[in-house]
Structures are given as structure tokens and as C-alpha cells.
C-alpha atoms as a PDB file:
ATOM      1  CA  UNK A   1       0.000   0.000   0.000  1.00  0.00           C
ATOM      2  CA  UNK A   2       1.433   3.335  -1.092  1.00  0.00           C
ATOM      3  CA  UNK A   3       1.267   5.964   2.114  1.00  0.00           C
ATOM      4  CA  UNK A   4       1.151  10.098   0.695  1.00  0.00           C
ATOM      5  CA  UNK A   5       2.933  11.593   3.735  1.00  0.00           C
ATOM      6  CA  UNK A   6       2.726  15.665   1.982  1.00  0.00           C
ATOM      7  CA  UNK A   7       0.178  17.607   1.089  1.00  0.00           C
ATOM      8  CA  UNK A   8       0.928  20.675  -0.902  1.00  0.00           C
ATOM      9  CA  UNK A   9      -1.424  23.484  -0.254  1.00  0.00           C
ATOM     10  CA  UNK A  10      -2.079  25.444  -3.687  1.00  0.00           C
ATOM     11  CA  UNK A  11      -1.727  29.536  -3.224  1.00  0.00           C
ATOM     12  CA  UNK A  12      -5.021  29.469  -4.285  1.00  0.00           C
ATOM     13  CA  UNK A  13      -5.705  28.085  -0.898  1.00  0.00           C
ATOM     14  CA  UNK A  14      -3.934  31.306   1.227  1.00  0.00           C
ATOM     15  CA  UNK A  15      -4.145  34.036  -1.098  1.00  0.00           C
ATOM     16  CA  UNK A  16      -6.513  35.529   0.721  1.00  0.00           C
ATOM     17  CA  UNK A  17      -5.957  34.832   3.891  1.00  0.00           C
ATOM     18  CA  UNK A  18      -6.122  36.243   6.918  1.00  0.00           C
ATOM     19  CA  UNK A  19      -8.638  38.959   5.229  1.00  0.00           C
ATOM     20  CA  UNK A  20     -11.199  36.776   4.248  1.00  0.00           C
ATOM     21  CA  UNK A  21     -12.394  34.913   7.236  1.00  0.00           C
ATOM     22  CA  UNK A  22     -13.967  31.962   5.184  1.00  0.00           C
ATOM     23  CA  UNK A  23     -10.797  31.252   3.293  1.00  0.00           C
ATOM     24  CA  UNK A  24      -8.823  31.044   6.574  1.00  0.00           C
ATOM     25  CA  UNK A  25     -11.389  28.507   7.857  1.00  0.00           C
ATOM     26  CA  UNK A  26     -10.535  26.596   4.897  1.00  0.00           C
ATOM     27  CA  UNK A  27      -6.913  26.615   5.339  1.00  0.00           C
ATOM     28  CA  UNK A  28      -7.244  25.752   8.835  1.00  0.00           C
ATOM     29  CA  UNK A  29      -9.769  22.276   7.662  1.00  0.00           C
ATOM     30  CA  UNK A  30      -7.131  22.043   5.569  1.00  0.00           C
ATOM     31  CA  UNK A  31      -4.589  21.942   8.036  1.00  0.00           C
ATOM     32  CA  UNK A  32      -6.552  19.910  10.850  1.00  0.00           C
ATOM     33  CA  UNK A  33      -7.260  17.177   7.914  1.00  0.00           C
ATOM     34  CA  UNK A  34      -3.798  16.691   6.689  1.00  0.00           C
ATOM     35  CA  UNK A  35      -2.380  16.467  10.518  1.00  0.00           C
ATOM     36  CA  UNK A  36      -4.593  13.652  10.661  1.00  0.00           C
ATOM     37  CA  UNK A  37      -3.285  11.844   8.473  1.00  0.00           C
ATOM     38  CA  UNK A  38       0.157  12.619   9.809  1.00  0.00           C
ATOM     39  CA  UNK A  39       0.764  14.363   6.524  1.00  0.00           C
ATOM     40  CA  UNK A  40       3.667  17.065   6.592  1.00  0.00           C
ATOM     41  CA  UNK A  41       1.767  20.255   4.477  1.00  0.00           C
ATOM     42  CA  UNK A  42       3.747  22.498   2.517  1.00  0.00           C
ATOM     43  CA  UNK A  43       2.201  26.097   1.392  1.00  0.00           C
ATOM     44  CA  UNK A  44       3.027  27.041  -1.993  1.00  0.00           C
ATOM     45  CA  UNK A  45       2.616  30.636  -3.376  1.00  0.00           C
ATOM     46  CA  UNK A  46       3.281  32.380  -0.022  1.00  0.00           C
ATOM     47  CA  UNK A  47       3.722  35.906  -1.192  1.00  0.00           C
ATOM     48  CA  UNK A  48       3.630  38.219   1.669  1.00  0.00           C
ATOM     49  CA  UNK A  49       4.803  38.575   4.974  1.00  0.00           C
ATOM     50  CA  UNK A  50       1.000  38.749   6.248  1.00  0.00           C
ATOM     51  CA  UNK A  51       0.206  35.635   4.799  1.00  0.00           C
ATOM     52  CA  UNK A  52       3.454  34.140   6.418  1.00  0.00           C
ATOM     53  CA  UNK A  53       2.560  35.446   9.059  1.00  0.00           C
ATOM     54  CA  UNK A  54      -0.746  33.504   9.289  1.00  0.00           C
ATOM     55  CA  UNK A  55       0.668  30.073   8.216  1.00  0.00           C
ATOM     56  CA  UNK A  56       2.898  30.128  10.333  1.00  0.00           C
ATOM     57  CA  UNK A  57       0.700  30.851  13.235  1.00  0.00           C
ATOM     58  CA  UNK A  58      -1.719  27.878  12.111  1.00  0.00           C
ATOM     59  CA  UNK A  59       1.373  25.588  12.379  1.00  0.00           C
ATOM     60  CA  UNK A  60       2.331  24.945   8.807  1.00  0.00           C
ATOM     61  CA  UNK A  61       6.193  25.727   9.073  1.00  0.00           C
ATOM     62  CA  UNK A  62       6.909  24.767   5.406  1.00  0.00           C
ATOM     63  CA  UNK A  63       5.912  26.833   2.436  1.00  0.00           C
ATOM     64  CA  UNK A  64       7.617  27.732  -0.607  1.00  0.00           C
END
């Protein structure tokens, strides 16, 4: 049986977070789902400091 152990979170996913309350929610399912599958997540498209800011403070250290 093959095991995925990272999700990759499309920028799609952050680019408008924190601002827009329902697409942080998502993120954070996002998040919460992934750690339970003892995934590791990676966020891709992390543009600015604000949105670092909020991954980072969900608990998603990796991002690209």
C-alpha cells in the first residue's frame, strides 16, 4: 500500500488569507485534515509577509 505523507497546499488556498475569514477557515480544515493523516503540508505561493505570518501561526512551518 502506497502511504502520501505531503500535502501541498495550492496559493489558491492562502491568497486571501487572513482577510477573508472563510478562506482562513478553509486553510485551517485544511490543516486539521492533513495532521490527521500525519501528513507534513507544505504552502506554496506564499507571497507576503501577512500571509506568512498567518501560516505560520496555524502551524504549517513549510511553504515555498
Amino acid at each position: 500500500m502506497i502511504k502520501a505523507n505531503e500535502l501541498k497546499v495550492d496559493r489558491s488556498f492562502i491568497l486571501n488569507t487572513p482577510v477573508d475569514q472563510k478562506a482562513e477557515e478553509l486553510f485551517q480544515n485544511i490543516l486539521h485534515l492533513a495532521k490527521r493523516f500525519d501528513m507534513n503540508v507544505v504552502c506554496e505561493g506564499v507571497e507576503t509577509q501577512v500571509q506568512l505570518d498567518f501560516i505560520r501561526a496555524c502551524g504549517c512551518l513549510n511553504y515555498q
